[in-house]
Protein backbone atom coordinates (compact mmCIF):
# COMPACT_ATOMS: atom_id res chain seq x y z
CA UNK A 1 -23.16 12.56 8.75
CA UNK A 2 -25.86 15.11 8.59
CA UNK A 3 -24.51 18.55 10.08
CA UNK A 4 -26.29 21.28 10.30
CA UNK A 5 -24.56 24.98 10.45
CA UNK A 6 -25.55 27.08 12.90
CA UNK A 7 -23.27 30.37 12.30
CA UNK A 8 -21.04 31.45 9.43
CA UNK A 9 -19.26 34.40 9.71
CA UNK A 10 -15.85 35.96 8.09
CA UNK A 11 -12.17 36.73 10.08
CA UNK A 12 -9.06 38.40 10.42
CA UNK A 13 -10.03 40.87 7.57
CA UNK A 14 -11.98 38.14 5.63
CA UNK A 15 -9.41 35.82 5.06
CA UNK A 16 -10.91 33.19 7.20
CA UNK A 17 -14.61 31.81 7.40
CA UNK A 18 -15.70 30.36 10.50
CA UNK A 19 -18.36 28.22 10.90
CA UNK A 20 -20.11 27.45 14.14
CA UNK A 21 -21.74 23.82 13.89
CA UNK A 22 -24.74 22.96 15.50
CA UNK A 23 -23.36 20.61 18.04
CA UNK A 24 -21.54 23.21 19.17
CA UNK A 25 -17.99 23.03 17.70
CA UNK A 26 -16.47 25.03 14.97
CA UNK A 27 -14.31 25.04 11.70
CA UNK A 28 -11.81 27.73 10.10
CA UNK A 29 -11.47 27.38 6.21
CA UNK A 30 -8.87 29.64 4.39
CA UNK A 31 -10.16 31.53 1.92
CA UNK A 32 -7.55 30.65 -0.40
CA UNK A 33 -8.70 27.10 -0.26
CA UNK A 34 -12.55 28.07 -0.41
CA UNK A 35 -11.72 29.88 -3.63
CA UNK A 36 -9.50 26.87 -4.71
CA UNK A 37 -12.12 24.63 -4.48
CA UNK A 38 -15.14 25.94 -5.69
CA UNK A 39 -17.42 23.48 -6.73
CA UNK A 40 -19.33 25.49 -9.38
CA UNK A 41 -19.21 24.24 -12.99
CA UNK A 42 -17.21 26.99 -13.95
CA UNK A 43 -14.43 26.42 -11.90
CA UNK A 44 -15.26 22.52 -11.07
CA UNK A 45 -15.68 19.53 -13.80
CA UNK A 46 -18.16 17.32 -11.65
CA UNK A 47 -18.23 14.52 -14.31
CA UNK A 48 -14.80 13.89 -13.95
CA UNK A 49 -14.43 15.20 -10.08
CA UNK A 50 -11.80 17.28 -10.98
CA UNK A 51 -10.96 21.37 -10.95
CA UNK A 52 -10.94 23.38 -13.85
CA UNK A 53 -9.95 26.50 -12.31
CA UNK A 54 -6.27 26.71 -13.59
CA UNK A 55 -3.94 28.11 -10.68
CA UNK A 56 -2.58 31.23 -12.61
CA UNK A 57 -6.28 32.64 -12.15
CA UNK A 58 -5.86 31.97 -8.18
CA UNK A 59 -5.23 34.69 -5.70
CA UNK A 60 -3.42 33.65 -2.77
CA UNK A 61 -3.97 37.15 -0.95
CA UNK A 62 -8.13 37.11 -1.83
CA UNK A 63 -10.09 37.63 0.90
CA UNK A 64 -14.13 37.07 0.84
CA UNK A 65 -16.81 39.85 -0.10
CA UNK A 66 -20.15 38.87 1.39
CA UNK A 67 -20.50 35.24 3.22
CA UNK A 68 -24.08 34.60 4.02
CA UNK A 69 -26.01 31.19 5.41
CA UNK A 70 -28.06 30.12 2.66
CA UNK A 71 -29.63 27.88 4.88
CA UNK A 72 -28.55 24.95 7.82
CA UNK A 73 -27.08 22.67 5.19
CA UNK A 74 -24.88 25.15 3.08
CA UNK A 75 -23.03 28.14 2.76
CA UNK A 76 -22.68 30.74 0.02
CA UNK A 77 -19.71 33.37 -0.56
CA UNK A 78 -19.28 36.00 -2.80
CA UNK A 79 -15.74 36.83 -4.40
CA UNK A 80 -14.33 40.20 -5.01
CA UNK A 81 -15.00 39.99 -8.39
CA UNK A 82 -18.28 38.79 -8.01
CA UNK A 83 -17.71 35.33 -8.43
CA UNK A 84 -20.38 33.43 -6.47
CA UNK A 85 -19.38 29.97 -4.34
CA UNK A 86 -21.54 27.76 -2.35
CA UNK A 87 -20.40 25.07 -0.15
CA UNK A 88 -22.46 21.76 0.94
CA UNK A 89 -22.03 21.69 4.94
CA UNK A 90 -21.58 18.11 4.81
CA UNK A 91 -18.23 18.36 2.37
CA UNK A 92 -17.59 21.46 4.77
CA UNK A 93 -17.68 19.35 7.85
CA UNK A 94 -15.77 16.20 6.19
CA UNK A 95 -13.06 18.78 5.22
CA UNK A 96 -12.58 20.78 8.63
CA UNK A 97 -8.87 21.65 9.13
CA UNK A 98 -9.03 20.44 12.71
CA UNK A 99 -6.00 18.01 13.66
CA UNK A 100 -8.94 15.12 14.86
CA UNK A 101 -11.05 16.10 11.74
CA UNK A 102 -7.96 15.67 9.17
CA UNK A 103 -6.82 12.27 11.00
CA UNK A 104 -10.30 11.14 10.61
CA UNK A 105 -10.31 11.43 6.87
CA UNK A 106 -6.50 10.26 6.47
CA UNK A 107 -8.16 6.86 8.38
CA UNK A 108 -11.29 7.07 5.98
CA UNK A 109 -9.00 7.36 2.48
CA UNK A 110 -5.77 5.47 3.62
CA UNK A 111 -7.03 2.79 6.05
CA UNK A 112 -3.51 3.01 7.97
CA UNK A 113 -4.29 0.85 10.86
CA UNK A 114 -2.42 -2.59 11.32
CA UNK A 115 -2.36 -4.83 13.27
CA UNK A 116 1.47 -6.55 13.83
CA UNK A 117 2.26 -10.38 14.10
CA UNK A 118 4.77 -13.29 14.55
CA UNK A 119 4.71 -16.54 15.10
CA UNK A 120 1.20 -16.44 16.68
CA UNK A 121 -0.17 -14.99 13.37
CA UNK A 122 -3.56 -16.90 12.92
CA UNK A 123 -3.18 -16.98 9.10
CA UNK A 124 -6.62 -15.04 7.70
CA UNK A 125 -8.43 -17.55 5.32
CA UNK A 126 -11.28 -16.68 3.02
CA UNK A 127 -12.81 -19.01 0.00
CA UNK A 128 -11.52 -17.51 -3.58
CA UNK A 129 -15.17 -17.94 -4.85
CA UNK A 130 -16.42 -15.99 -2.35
CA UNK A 131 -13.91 -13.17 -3.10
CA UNK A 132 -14.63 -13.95 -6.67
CA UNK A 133 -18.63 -13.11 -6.74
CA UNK A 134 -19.35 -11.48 -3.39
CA UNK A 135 -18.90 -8.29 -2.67
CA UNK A 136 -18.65 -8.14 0.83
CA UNK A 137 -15.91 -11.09 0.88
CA UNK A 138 -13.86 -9.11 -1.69
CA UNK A 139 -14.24 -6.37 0.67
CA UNK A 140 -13.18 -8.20 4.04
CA UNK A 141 -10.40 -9.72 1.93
CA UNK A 142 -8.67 -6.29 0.81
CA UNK A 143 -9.21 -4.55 4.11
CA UNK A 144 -7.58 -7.72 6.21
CA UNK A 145 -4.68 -7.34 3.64
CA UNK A 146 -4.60 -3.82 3.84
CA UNK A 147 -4.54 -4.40 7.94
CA UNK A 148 -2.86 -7.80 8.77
CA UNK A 149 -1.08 -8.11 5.59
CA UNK A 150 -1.29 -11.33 4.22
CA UNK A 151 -4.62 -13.39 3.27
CA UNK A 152 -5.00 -17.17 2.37
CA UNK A 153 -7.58 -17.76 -0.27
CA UNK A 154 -8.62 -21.36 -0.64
CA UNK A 155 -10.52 -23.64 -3.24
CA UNK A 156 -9.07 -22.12 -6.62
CA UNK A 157 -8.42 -24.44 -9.40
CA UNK A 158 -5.25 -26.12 -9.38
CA UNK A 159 -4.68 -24.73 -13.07
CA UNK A 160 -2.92 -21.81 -14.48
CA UNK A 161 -5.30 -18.68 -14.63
CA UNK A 162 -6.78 -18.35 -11.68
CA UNK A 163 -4.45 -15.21 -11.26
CA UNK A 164 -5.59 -13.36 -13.89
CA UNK A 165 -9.21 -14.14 -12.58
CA UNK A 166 -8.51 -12.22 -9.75
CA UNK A 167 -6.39 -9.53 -10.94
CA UNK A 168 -9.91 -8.72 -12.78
CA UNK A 169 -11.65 -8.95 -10.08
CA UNK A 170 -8.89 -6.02 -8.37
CA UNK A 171 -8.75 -3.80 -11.63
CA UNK A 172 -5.56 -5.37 -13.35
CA UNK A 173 -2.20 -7.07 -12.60
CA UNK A 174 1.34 -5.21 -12.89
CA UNK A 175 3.41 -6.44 -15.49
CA UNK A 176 6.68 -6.95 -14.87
CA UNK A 177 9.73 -8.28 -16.96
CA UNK A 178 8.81 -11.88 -15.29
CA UNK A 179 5.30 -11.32 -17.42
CA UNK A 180 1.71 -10.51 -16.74
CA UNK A 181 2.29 -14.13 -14.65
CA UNK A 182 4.97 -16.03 -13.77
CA UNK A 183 6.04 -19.97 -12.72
CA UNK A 184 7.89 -21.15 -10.21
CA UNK A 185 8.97 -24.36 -10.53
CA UNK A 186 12.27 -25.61 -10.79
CA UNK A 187 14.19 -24.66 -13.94
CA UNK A 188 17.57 -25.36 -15.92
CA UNK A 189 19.53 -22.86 -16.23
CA UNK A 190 17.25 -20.69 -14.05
CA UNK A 191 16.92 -16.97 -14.42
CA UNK A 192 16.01 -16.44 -10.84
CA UNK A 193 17.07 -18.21 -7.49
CA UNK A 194 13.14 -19.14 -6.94
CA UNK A 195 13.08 -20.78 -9.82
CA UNK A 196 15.37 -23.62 -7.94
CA UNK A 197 14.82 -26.20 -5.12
CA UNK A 198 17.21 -24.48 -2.82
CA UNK A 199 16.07 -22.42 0.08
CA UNK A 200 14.93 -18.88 -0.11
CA UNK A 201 15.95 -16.85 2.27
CA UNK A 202 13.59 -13.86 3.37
CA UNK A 203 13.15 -11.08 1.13
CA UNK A 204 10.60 -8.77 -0.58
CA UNK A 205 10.32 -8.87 -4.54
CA UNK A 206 11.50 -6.48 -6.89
CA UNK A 207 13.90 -4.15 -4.77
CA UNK A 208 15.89 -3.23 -7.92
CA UNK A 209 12.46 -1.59 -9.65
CA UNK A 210 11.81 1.92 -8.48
CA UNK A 211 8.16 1.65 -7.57
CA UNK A 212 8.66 -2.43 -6.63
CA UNK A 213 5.03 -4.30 -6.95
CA UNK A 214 2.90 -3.04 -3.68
CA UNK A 215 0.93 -6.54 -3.19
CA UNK A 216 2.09 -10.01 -4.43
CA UNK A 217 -0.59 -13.10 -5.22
CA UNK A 218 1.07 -16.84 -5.13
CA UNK A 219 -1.17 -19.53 -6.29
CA UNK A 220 -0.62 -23.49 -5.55
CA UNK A 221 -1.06 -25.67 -8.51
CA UNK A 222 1.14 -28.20 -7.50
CA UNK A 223 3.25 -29.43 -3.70
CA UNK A 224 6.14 -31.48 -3.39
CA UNK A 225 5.65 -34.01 -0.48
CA UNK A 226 8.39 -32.91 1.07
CA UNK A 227 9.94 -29.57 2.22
CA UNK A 228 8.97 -26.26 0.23
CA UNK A 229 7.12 -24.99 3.16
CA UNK A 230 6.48 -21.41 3.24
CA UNK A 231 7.33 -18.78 6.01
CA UNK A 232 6.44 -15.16 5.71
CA UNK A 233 7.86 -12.57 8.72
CA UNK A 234 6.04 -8.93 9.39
CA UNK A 235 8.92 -6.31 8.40
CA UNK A 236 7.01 -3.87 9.97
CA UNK A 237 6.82 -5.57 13.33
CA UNK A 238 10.74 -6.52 13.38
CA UNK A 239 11.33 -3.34 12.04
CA UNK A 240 9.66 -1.53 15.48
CA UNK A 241 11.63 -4.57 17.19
CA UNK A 242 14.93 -3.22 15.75
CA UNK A 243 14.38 0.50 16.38
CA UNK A 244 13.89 -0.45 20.08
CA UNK A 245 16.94 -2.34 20.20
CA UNK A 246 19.06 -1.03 18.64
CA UNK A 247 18.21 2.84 17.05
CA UNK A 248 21.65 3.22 15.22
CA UNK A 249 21.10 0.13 13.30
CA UNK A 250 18.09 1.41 12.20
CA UNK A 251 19.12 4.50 11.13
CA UNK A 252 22.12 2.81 9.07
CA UNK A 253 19.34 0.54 7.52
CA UNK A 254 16.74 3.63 7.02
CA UNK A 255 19.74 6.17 5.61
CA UNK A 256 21.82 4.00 3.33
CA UNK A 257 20.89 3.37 -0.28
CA UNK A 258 21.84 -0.16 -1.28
CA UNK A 259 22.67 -0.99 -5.09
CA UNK A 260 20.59 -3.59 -6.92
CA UNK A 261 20.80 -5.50 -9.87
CA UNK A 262 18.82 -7.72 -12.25
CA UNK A 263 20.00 -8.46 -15.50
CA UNK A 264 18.90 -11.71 -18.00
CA UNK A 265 16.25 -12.77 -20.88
CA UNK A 266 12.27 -13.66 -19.94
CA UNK A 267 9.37 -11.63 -20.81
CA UNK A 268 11.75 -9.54 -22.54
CA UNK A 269 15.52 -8.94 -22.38
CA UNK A 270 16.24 -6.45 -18.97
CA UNK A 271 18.86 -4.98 -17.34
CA UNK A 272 17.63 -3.05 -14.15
CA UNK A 273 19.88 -0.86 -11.81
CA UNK A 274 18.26 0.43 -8.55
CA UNK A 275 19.09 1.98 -5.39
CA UNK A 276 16.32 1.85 -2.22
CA UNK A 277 16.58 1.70 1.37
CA UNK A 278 16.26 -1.51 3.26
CA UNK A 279 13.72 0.32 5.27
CA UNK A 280 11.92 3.07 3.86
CA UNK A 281 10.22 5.43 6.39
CA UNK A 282 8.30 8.59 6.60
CA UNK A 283 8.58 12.10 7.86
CA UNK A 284 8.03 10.65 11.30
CA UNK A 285 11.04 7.42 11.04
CA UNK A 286 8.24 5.08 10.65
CA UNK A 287 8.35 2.39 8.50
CA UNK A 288 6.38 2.13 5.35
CA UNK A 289 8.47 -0.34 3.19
CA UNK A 290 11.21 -2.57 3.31
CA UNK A 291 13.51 -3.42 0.37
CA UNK A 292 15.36 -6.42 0.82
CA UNK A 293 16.92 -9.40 -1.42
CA UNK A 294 19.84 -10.75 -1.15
CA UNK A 295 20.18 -12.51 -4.21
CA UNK A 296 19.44 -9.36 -6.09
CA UNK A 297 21.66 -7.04 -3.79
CA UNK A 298 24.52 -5.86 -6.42
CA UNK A 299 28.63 -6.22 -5.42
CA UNK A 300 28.81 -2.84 -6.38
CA UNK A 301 28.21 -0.52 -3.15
CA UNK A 302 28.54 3.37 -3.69
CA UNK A 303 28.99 4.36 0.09
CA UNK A 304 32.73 4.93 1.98
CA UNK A 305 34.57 2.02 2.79
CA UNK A 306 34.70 2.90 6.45
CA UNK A 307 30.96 2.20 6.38
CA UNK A 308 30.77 -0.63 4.89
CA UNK A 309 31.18 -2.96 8.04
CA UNK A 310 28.93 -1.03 10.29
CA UNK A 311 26.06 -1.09 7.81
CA UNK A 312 26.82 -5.43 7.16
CA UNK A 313 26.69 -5.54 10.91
CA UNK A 314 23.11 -3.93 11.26
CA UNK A 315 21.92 -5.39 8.58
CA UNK A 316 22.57 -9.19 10.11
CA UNK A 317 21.10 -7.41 13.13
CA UNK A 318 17.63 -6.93 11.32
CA UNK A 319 17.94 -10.18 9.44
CA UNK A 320 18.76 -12.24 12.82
CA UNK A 321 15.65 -10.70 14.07
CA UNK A 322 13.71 -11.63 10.70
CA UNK A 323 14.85 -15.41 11.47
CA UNK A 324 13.85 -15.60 14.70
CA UNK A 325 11.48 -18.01 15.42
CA UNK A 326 9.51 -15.23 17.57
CA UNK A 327 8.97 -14.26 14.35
CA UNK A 328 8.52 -15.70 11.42
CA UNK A 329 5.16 -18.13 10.83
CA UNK A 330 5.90 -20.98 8.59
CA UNK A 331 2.81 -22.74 6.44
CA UNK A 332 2.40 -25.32 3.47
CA UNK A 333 0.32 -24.42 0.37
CA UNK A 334 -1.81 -26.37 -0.88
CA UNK A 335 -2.72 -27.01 -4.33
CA UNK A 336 -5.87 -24.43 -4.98
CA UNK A 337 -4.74 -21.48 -2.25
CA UNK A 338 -3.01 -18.31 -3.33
CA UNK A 339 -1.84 -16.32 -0.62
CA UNK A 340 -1.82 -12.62 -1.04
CA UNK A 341 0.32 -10.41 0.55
CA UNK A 342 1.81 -7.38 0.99
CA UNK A 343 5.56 -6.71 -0.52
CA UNK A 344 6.06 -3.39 0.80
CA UNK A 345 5.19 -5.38 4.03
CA UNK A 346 5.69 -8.96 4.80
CA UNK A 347 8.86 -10.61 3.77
CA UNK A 348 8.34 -14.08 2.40
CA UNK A 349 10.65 -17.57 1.77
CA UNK A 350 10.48 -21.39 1.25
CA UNK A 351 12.16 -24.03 2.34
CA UNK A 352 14.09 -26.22 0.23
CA UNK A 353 12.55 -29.23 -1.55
CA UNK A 354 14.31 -32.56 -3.66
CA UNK A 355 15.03 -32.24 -7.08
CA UNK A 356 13.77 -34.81 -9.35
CA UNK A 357 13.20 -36.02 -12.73
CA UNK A 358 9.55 -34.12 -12.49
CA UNK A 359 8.54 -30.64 -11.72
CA UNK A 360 7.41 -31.62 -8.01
CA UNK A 361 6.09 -27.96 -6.94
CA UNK A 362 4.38 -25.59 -9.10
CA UNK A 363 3.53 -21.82 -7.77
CA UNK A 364 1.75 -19.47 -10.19
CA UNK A 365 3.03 -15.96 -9.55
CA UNK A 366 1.87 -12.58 -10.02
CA UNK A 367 2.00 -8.56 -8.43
CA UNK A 368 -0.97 -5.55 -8.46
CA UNK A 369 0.49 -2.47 -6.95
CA UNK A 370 -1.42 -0.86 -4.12
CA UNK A 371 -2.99 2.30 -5.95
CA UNK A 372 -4.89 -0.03 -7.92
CA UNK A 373 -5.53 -2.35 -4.56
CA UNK A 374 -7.00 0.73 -3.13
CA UNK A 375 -9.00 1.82 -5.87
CA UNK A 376 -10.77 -1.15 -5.68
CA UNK A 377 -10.98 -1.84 -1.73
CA UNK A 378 -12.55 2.13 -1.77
CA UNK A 379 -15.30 1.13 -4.54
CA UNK A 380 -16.12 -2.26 -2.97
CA UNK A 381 -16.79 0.08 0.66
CA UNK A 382 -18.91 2.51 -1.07
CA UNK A 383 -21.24 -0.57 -2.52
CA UNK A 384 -20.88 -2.53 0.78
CA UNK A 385 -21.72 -0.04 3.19
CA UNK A 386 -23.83 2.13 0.70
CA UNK A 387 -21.77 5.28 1.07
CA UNK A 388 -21.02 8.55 -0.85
């Protein structure tokens, strides 16, 4: 992008500057946020990309003195006090407060587009050494997570480690009270129902934390011969499916805040007490994260009785519609894949598997939250496609 300004010119009593592009359209900047954001070193530390100008020193009322064209690429205002600002037209143009201009850079920062699945999801595979030492397949492989939600990486070493490899390669893992990593195998006396051969039933991890993990990495070091296959379901997908079909179940699910609980001994002692939403949405009802475990849900439930029924029935609602085989895509690991996923996202399970005298099945696990996730899928775009 390489606009050139043909105009500039100040309104309604110089509290707006409007600039006339050369391609014909046109932006109107506040002045307020002009003199916010002036990118001078007085007011902006470029090293760190960050604003020095402390908001006590702000007028909200100020209007602008003299705005001139300094030439096609830039413009240049002077303050009432005679403070001097000059704006690139490129950052101008990138930062126009028109609705298509702001949905354009919410798309280039957030990457909000998905793409919804069931049954028919063709499972997105890339090789972990690829991811590992290429740039462009690190890339592909955080922007089809960030899009479909879930990502098979194949040919790690069936050894402990290879998680911490690739939280590296993101930035860094989240540690939780499970540890930096975690095993899931079968246990004695287990401290958490996945470390057991029974089934597990769909669910997202981590409910009863606050901020629960945003992506979750599962490596195969070792697979039983028979059962523990895995099925993962698109929450977002069933959750559209459920507001269609039934909108008051929805809103019970997207209003109520269910207790959570997880007390016991691992990486530390812990006793965590949380309240979320099975579906969390935004200022518009859509969905942007589901909470849901069963096995962590608490017995304690601080709503009315009389609305206590009505939320258990639209909850088996969205959970019927989570089991459906419309929905849900079932797969078996194999020893040297980690699947990657999204836990705000994609609810995951396993079948069941025989005991024995052995540990049979052997999954590393470990989280990254999305901040970090996105940190690193915008500074592997800028290198990839070579942009500012």
């Amino acid at each position: 992008m390489n606009p050139g300004i043909q105009k500039v010119e100040a309104l309604d009593a110089g509290h707006f500057v409007r600039v006339e592009w050369e391609d014909g359209s046109e932006s109107r900047y506040p002045c307020v946020w002009l003199r916010d954001n002036c990118q001078c070193p007085h007011c902006f530390l470029r090293s760190a990309r960050a604003r020095r100008l402390v908001f006590e020193d702000l007028d909200v009322n100020i209007v602008v003195k003299e705005v001139a064209l300094a030439d096609r690429k830039k413009i240049s205002i002077t303050w009432p006090d005679e403070h001097a600002s000059e704006y690139e037209a490129e950052w101008l143009k990138k930062r126009c407060f028109s609705e298509e201009a702001r949905a354009e850079m919410q798309e280039d920062l957030f990457l909000p587009e998905r793409q919804y699945w069931g049954s028919d999801l063709q499972l997105p595979k890339i090789p972990f050494e690829e991811v590992m030492y290429n740039d462009e397949s690190a890339y592909k492989w955080l922007c089809t997570l960030k899009k479909v939600g879930i990502v098979l990486l194949t040919g790690a070493a069936a050894r402990q480690g290879e998680l911490v490899k690739l939280g590296h390669r993101i930035g860094f893992l989240r540690l939780t009270f499970y540890g930096p990593t975690w095993q899931v195998q079968d246990k004695a006396d287990a401290n958490n129902v996945a470390y057991t051969t029974g089934k597990l039933c769909f669910h997202t991890d981590y409910p009863v934390l606050q901020h629960p993990p945003g992506v979750q990495l599962l490596h195969c070091i070792k697979q039983t011969a028979a059962g523990g296959e895995s099925e993962v379901v698109d929450g977002f997908n069933v959750s559209n499916k459920l507001k269609k079909q039934n909108p008051q179940a929805y809103q019970i699910l997207s209003s109520t805040a269910v207790d959570y609980t997880d007390v016991g001994v691992d990486y530390c002692d812990f006793a965590v007490q949380n309240k979320q939403r099975i579906i969390d949405v935004d200022s518009r009802g859509q969905a942007v994260r589901i909470n849901y475990n069963n096995a962590t849900r608490d017995t304690v439930f601080d709503i009315p009785a009389e609305k206590v029924r009505p939320f258990y029935a639209a909850l088996k609602e969205f959970n019927d519609l989570l089991n459906s085989t419309e929905h849900k895509f079932t797969y078996k690991l194999e020893p040297g894949d980690i699947v990657t996923f999204d836990n705000w996202r994609v609810l995951h399970g396993r079948q069941s598997y025989p005991s024995g005298s052995e540990v049979t099945r052997h999954l590393e696990g470990a989280y990254a939250d999305w901040d970090v996730v996105m940190s690193r899928l915008r500074l592997l775009r800028k290198r990839v496609l070579n942009r500012d």
